[in-house]
Protein backbone atom coordinates (compact mmCIF):
# COMPACT_ATOMS: atom_id res chain seq x y z
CA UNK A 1 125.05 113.36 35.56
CA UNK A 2 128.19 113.20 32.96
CA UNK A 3 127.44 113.37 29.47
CA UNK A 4 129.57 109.91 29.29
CA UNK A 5 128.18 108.35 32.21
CA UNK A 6 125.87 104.77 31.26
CA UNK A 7 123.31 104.09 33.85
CA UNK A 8 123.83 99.91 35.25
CA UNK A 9 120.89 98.40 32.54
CA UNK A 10 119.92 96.03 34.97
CA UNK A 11 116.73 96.68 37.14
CA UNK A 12 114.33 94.86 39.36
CA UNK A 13 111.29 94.30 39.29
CA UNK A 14 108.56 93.13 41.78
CA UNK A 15 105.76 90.69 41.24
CA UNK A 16 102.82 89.62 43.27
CA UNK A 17 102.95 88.12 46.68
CA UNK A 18 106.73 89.75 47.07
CA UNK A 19 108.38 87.94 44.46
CA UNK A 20 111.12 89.73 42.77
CA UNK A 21 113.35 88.96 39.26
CA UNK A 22 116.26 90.91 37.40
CA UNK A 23 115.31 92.18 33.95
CA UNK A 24 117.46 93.93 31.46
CA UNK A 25 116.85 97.26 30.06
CA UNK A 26 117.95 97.23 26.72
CA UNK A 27 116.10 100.31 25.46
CA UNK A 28 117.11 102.17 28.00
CA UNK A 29 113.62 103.13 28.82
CA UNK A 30 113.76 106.16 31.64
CA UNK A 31 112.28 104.25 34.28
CA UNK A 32 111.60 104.99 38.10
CA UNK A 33 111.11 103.22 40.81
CA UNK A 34 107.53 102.10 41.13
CA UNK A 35 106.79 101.99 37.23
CA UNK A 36 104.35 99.60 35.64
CA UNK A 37 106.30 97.74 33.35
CA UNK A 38 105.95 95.11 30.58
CA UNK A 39 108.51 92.64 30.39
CA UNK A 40 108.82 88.86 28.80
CA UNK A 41 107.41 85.66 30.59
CA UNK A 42 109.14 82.42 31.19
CA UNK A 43 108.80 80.44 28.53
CA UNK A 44 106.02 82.38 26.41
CA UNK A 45 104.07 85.49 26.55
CA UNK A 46 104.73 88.98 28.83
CA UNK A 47 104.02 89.90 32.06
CA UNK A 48 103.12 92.84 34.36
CA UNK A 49 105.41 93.69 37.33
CA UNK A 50 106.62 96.77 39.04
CA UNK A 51 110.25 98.68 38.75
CA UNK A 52 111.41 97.95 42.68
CA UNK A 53 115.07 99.28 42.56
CA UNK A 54 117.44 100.25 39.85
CA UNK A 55 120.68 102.01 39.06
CA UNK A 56 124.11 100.74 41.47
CA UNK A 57 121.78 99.43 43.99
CA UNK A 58 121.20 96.64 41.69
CA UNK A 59 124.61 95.53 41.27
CA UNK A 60 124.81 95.02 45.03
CA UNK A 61 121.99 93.35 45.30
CA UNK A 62 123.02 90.64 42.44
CA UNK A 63 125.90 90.26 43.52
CA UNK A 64 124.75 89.46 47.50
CA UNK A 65 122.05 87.09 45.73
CA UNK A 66 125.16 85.86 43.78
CA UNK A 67 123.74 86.00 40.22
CA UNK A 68 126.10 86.68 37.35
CA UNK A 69 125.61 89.99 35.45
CA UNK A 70 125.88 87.82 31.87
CA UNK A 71 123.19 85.51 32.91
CA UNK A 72 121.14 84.10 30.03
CA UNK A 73 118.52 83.70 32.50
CA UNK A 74 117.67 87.92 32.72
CA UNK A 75 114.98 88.44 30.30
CA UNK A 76 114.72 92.19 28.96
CA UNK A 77 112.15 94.86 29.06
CA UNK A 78 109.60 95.35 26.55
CA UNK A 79 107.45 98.14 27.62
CA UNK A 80 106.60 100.77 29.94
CA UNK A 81 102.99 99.55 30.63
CA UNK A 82 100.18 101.20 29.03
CA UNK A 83 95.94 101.66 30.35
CA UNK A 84 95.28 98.49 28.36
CA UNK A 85 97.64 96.63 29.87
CA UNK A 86 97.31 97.76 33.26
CA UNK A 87 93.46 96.90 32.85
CA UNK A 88 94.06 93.49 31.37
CA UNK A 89 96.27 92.83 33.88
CA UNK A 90 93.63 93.95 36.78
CA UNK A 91 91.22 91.25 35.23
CA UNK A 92 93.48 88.36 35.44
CA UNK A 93 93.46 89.56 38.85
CA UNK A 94 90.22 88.99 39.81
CA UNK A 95 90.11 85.49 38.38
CA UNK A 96 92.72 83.96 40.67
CA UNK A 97 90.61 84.14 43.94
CA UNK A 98 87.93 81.82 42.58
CA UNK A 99 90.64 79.85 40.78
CA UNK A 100 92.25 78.94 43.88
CA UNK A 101 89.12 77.60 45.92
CA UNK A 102 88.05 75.58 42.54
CA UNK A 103 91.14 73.66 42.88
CA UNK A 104 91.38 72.86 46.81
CA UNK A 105 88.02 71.73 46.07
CA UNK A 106 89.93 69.58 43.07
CA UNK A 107 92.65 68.55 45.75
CA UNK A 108 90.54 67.36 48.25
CA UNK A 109 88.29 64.88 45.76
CA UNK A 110 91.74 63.61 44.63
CA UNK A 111 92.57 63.21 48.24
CA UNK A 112 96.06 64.94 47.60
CA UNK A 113 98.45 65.49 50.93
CA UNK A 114 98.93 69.07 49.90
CA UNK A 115 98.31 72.42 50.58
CA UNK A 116 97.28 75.08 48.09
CA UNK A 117 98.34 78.62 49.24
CA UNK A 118 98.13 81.05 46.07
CA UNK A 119 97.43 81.28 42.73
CA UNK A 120 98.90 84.35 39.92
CA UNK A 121 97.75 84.35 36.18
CA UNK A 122 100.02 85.59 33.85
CA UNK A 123 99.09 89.32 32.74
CA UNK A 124 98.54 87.35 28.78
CA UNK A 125 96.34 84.91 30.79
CA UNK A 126 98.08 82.12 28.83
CA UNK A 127 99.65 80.69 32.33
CA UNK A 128 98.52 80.15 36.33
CA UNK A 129 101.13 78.89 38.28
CA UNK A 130 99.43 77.53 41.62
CA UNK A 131 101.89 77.22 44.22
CA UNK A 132 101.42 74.50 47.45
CA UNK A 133 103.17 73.03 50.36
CA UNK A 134 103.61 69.49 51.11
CA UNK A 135 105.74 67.73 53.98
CA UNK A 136 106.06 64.67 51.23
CA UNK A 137 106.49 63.81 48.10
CA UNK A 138 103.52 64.21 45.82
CA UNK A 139 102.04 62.99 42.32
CA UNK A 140 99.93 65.70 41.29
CA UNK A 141 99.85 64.67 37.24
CA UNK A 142 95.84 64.08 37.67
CA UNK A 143 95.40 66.99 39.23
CA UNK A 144 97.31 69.31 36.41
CA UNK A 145 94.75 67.21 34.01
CA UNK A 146 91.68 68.52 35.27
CA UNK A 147 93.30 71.78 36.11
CA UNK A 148 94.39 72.51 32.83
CA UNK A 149 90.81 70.99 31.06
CA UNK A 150 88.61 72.89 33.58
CA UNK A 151 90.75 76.67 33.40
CA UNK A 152 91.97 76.36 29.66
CA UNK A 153 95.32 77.10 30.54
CA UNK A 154 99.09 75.92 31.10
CA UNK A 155 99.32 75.04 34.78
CA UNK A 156 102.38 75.21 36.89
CA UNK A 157 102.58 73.73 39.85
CA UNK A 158 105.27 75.21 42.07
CA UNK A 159 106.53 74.17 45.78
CA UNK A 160 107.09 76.68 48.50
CA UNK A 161 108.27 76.63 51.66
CA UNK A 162 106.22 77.05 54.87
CA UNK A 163 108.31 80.51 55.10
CA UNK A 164 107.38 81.46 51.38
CA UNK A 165 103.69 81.08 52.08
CA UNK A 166 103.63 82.82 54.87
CA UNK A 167 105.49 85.82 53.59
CA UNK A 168 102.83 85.30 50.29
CA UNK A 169 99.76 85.56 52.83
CA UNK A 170 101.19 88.08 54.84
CA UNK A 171 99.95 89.14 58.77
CA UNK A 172 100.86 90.59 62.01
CA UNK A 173 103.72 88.90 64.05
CA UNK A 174 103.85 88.95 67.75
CA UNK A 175 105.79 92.11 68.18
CA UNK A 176 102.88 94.30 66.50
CA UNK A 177 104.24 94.93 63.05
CA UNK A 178 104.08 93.28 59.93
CA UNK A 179 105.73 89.84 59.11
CA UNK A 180 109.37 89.97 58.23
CA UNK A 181 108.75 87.84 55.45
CA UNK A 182 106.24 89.42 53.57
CA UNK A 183 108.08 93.09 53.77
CA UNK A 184 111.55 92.68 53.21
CA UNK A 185 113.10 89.44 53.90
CA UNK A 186 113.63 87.74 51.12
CA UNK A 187 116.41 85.12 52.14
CA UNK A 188 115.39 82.46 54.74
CA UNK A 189 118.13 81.05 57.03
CA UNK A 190 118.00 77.96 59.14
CA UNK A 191 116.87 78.85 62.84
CA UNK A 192 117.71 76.12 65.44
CA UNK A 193 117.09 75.96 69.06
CA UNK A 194 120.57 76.55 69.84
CA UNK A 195 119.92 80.20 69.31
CA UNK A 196 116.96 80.26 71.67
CA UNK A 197 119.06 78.50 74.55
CA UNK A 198 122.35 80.80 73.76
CA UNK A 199 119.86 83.73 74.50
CA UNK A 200 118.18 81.98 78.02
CA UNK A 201 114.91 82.05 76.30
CA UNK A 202 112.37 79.36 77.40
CA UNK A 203 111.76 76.26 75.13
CA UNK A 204 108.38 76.92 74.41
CA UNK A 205 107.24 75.68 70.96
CA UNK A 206 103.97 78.44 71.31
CA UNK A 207 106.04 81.28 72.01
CA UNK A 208 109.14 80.38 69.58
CA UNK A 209 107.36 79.36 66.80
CA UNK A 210 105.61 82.23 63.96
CA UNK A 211 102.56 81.56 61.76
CA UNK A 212 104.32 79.83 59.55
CA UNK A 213 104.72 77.30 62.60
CA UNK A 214 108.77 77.14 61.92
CA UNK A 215 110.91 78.79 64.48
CA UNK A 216 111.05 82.61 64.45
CA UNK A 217 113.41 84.20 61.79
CA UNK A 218 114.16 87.12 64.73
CA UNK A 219 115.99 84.77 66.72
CA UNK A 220 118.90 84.84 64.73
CA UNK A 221 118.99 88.94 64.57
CA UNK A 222 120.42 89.23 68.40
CA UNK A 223 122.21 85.96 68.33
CA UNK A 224 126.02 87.07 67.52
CA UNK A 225 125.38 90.24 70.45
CA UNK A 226 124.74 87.33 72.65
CA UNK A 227 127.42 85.19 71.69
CA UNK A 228 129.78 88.21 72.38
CA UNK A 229 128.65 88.88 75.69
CA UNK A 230 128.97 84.95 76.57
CA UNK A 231 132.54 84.65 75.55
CA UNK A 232 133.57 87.07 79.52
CA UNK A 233 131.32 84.31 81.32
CA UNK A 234 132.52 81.21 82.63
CA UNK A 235 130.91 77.94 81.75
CA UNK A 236 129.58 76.42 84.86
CA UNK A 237 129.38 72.99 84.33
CA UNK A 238 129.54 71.60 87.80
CA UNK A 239 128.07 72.53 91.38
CA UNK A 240 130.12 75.06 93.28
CA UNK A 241 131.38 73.49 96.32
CA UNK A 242 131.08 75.34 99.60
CA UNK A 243 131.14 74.70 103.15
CA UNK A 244 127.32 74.92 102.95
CA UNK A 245 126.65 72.99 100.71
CA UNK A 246 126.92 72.29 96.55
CA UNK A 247 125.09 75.11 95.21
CA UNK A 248 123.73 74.84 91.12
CA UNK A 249 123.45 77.01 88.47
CA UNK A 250 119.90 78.24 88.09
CA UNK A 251 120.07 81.42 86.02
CA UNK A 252 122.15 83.44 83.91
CA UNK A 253 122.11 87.56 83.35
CA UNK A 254 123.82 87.97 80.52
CA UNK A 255 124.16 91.65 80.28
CA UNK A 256 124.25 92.69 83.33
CA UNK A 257 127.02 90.11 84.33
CA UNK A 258 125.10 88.04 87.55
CA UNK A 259 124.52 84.30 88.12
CA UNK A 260 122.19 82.91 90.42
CA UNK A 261 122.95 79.61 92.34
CA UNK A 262 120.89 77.48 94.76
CA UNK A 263 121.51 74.37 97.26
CA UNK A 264 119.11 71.49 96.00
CA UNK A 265 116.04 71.84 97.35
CA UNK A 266 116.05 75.16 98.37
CA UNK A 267 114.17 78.14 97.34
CA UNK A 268 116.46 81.28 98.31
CA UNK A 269 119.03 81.77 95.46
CA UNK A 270 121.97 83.87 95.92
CA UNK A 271 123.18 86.18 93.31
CA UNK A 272 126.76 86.13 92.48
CA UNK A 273 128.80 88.56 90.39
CA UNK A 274 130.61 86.89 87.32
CA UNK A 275 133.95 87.77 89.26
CA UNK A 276 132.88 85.85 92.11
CA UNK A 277 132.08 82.90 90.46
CA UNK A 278 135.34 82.86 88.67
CA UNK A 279 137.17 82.86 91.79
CA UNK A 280 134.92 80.06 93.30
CA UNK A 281 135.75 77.81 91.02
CA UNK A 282 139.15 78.33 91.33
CA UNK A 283 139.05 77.39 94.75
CA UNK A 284 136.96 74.97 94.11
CA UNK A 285 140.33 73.57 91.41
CA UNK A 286 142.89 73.68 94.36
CA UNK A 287 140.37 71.80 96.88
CA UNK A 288 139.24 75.07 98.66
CA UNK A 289 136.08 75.40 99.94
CA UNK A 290 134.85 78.83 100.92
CA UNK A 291 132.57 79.49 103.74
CA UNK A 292 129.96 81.34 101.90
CA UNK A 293 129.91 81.97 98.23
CA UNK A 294 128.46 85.61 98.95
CA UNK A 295 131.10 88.15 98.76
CA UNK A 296 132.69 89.31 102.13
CA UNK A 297 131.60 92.71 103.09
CA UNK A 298 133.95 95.52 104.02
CA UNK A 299 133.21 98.58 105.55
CA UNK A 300 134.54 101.39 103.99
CA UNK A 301 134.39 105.20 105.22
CA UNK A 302 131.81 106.79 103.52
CA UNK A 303 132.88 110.25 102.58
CA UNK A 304 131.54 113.83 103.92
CA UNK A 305 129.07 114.94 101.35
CA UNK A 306 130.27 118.28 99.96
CA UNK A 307 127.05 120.05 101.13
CA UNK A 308 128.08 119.18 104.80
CA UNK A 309 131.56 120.61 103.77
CA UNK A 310 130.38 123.66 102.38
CA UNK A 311 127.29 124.83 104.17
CA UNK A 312 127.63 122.59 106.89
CA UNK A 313 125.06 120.25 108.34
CA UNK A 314 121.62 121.14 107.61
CA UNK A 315 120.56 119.77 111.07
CA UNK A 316 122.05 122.59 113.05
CA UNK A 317 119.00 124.76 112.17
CA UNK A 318 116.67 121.94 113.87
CA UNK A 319 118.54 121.99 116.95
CA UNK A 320 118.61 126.18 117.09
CA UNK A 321 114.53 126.25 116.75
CA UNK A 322 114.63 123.27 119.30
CA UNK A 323 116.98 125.18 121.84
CA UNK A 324 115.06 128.39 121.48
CA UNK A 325 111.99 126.58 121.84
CA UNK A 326 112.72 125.20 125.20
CA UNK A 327 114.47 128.37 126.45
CA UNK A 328 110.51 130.09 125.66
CA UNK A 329 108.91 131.03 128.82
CA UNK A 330 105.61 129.47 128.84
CA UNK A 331 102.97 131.79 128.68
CA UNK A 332 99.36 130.04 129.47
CA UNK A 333 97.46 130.10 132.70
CA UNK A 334 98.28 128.25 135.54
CA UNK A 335 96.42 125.37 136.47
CA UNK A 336 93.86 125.93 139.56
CA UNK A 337 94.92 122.54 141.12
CA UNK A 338 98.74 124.10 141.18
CA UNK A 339 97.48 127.30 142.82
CA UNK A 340 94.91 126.20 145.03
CA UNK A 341 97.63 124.91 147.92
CA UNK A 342 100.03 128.34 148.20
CA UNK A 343 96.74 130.13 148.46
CA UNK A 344 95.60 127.68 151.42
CA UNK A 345 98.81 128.16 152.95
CA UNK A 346 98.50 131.86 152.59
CA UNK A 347 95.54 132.73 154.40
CA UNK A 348 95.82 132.88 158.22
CA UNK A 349 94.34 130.05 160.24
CA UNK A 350 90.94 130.67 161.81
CA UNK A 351 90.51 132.17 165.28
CA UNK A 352 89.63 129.32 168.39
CA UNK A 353 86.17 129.74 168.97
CA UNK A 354 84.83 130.04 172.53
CA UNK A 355 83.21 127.35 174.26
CA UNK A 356 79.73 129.08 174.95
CA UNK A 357 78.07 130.51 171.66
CA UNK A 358 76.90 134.33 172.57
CA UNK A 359 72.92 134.68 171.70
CA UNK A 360 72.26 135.47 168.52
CA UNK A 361 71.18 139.47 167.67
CA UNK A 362 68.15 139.86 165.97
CA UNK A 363 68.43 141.06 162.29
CA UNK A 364 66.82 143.93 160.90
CA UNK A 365 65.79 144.72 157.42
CA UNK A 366 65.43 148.12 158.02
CA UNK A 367 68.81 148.75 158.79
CA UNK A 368 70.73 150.92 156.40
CA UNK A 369 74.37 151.64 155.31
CA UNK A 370 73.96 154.29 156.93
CA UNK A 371 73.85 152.97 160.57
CA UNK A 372 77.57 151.44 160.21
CA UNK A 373 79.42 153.09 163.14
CA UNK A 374 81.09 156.08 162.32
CA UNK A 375 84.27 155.32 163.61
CA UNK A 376 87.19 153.92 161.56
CA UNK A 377 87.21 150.08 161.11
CA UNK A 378 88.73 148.35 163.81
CA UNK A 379 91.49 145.67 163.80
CA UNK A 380 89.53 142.89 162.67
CA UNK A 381 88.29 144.79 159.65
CA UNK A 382 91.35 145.85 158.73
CA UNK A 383 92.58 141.86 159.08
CA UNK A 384 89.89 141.23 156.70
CA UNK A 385 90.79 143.48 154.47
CA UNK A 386 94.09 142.75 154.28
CA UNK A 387 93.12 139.05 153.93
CA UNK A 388 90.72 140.49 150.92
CA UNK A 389 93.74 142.05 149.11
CA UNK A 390 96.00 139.18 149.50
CA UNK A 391 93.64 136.03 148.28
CA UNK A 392 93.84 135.42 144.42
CA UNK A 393 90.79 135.74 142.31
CA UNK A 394 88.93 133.83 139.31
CA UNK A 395 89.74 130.30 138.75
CA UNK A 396 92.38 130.09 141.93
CA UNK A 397 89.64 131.20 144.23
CA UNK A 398 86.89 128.05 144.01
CA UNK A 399 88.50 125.73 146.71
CA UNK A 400 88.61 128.92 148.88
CA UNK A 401 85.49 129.52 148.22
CA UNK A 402 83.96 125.88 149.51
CA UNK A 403 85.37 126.70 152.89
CA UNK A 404 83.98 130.28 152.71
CA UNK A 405 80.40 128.86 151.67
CA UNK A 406 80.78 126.25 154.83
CA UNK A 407 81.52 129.21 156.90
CA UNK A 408 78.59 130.95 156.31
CA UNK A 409 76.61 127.85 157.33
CA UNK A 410 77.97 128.48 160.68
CA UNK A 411 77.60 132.21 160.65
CA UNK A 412 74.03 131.64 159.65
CA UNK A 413 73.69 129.49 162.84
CA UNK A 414 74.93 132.33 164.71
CA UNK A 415 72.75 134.76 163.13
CA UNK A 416 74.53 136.97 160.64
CA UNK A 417 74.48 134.60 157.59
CA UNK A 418 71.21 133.60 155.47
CA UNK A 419 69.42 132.80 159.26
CA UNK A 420 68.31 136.54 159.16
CA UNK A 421 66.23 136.43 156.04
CA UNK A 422 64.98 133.28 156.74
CA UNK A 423 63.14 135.04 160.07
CA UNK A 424 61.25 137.33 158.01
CA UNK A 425 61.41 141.38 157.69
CA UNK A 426 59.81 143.32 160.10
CA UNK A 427 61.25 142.04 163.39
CA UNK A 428 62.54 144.48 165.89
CA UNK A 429 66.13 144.34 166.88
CA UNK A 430 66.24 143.24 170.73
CA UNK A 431 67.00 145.70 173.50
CA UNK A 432 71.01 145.64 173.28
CA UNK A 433 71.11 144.29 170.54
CA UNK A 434 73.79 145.56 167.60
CA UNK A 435 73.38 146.31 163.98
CA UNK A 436 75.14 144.20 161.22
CA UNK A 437 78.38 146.63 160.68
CA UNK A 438 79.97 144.06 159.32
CA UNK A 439 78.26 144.38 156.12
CA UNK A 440 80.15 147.33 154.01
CA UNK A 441 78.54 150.47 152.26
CA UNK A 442 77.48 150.34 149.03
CA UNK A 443 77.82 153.17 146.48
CA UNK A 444 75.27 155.85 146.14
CA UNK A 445 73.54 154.36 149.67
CA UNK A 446 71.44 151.75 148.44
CA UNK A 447 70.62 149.05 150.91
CA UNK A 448 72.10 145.54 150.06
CA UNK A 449 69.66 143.41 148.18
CA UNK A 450 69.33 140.56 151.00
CA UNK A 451 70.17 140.58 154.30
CA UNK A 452 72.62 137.71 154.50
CA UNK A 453 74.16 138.72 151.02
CA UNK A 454 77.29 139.21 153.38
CA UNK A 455 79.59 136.82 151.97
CA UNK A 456 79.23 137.51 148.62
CA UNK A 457 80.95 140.38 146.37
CA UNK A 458 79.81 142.65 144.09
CA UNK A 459 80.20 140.00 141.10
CA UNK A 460 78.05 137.53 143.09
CA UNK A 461 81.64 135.81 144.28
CA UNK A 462 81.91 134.44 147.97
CA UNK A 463 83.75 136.78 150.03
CA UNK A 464 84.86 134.14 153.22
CA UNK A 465 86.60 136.76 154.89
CA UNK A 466 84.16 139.33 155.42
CA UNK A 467 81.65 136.28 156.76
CA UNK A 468 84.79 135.80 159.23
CA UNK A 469 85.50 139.51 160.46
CA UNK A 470 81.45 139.49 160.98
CA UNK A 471 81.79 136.36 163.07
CA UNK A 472 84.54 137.87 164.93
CA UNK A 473 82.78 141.10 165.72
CA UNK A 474 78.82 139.32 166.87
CA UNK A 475 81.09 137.89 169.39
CA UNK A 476 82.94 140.42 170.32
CA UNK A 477 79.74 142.82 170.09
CA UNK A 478 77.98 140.23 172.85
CA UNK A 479 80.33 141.35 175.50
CA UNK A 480 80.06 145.28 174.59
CA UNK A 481 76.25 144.87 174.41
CA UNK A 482 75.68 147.66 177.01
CA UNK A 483 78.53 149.99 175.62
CA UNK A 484 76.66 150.12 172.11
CA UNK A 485 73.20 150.02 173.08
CA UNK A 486 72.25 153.21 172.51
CA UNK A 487 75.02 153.62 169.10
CA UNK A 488 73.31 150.46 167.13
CA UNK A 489 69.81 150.84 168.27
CA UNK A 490 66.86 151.43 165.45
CA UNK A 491 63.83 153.96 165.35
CA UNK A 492 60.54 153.51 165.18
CA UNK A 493 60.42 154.91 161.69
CA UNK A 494 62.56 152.30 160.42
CA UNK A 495 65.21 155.27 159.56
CA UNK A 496 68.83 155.17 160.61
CA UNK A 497 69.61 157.45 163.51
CA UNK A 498 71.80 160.36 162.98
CA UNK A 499 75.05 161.07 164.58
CA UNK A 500 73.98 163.08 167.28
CA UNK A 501 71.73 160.69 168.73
């Protein structure tokens, strides 16, 4: 700092329950803020407080609390506070608690309407000033009496405010913090509940109203912001007159600049913009009447987002995959029900048979592969061959193969299906009668397992065209019986005969 510079010799100090008086420093004692200090009572004696602000601040803070800096009323500074005073101090201290109860218990024998909220000693102990609220006047000159015989000491009695003794108590408001009033407020302004409706709060006495049971001291920190904001709305004082109906005012959004109106009696409100409102009530001035009071809509074009501009449409992929999808050849199996009719259609339509069954040959189980002519197969083996090539197998093949089963029912009827097994083994063949050639070699010359295993393939699969061609050749075999006598016939060792027999 400049050598020539004088510190402002005015500083604050803080007493208990918030209370705070201007002292001078005429000793120009280097204090700081927070110092124990010792400085001269009212009236008589010294007290103990604590240096709360000092230097320029000061001078502000008189001057918003309008005191005069040549006040006679700004005591000085004695002392920076020493241990003994500090401890002296301490043990007033402890005294005022059971001070305080002692005299309600006074109060309420005198039957006083009053209310005692605190008590401080002076640091000297040479004063108590008890401080009380009361919504009336009271005479409290018997109850200084027996204060002052039963304490031994001067007696004040001071009268607060509901808002003082709050802020003296202290507590947590409603918003979580501490009280207003026992931090830093110091100055108490009148709170009406013109500031509550200005702000669209609810009248409600339990919500409005702080421990003190006086109207909140926050309600006036928003109120000019909301007085601002009113001043673009208009004052609806009247219904709004439509061809509806009259519609009312039922709600207000300040800040974000909507109204909300309803017909009497009816439950669906219809938000309005401020605008809107303005220009129904200037209808409303020149006798108009507007239809609805909601705004009419117009369709506008929406613009091309810049993605679709750019890039193009995102879409165009979905309908590629879908294309490409549907041009896919499908690739599963065909269903046996779809197949089953083209290979009905396919096969050739059985032969007429004749009207007079020929006699059916006797089978023989010792008949071998062997004993199949040895002549190339005639044209109704090759017919069933051909007919083998051209059916479908697997799943295609089951209706076919009903019909081929029912077949060999007949064929066994005639003798060359399961009839032959069911007569036994061991039964000569009859004079002129043929050999099964129907029935085709097997590899490696192994005799077939049964005899009437005709219509059935090597994978245990009905074969209905072989049972067909064997039909066709018992009957054709009936009318050649003498011709092939002597070619099909079996010896008496049960052994095929050779060629040249």
């Amino acid at each position: 700092m400049p050598s020539d510079f004088k510190e402002f010799d005015i500083v604050e100090v803080r007493f208990k329950g918030g209370r705070k008086d201007f002292f001078r420093n005429q000793s120009r004692l280097p204090l700081i803020t927070g110092d124990a200090v010792v400085v001269e009572a009212a009236g008589s004696g010294w007290h103990l407080g604590h240096v709360s602000l000092k230097g320029e601040l000061v001078r502000l803070q008189m001057k918003k609390k309008k005191v005069p800096l040549d006040s006679k009323d700004i005591r000085p500074i004695l002392r920076v506070a020493t241990d003994d005073d500090a401890e002296r101090w301490q043990a007033v201290r402890d005294l005022e608690t059971g001070t305080m109860f002692r005299a309600r218990a006074v109060v309420e024998e005198l039957r006083l309407r009053m209310k005692l909220s605190d008590v401080e000693y002076q640091a000297d102990r040479t004063r108590a000033t008890f401080f009380y609220s009361a919504d009336d006047r009271v005479d409290f000159r018997d109850l200084i009496r027996r204060l002052a015989d039963e304490f031994r000491v001067r007696v004040e009695m001071r009268q607060i405010s509901l808002r003082h003794e709050a802020g003296r108590l202290g507590g947590i408001g409603s918003c979580g913090r501490e009280l207003c009033c026992s931090t830093w407020l110091s100055d108490f302004k009148s709170v009406s509940t013109t500031a509550a409706r200005y702000q669209n709060l609810s009248l409600n006495p339990a919500k409005l109203s702080g421990q003190c049971g006086r109207l909140k001291c926050c309600l006036n920190y928003e109120l000019d912001t909301y007085l601002d904001a009113l001043k673009d709305i208009p004052q609806v004082q009247r219904p709004l007159l439509t061809a509806k109906g009259e519609y009312t005012l039922q709600k207000t959004d300040i800040f974000r600049r909507k109204m909300w109106f309803a017909v009497r009696g009816d439950n669906n409100w219809v938000v309005l913009p401020v605008e809107r409102v303005r220009e129904v009530l200037e209808m409303n001035k020149r006798g108009e009447q507007p239809d609805t009071l909601l705004v009419p809509m117009r369709e506008e074009e929406r613009a091309p987002e810049v993605t679709a501009i750019v890039e193009g449409s995102l879409e165009r992929l979905d309908d590629k995959i879908s294309s490409s999808a549907s041009k896919r050849p499908k690739r599963g199996k065909k269903r046996p029900s779809d197949e089953a009719p083209a290979a009905t259609a396919a096969r050739p339509p059985r032969a007429a048979r004749p009207a007079e069954r020929p006699s059916r040959p006797a089978a023989s189980d010792d008949l071998t592969p062997d004993a199949a002519p040895a002549s190339g197969p005639g044209p109704a083996e090759g017919a069933a061959a051909a007919e083998e090539r051209a059916r479908p197998r697997g799943a295609a093949a089951k209706p076919l193969n009903r019909r081929s089963g029912r077949g060999r029912g007949n064929e066994g009827r005639s003798g060359e299906g399961r009839g032959e097994n069911r007569r036994g083994a061991g039964r000569p063949a009859p004079e002129g009668g043929i050999p099964d050639a129907s029935r085709p070699a097997r590899e490696g010359g192994r005799p077939p397992r049964n005899a009437g295993s005709e219509g059935t393939s090597e994978g245990g699969r009905p074969e209905g065209g072989e049972g067909r061609s064997a039909e066709r050749r018992g009957r054709s075999g009936s009318r050649r019986t003498g011709r092939s006598a002597g070619r099909g016939g079996s010896t008496d060792g049960g052994t095929p005969p050779s060629a040249d027999s």
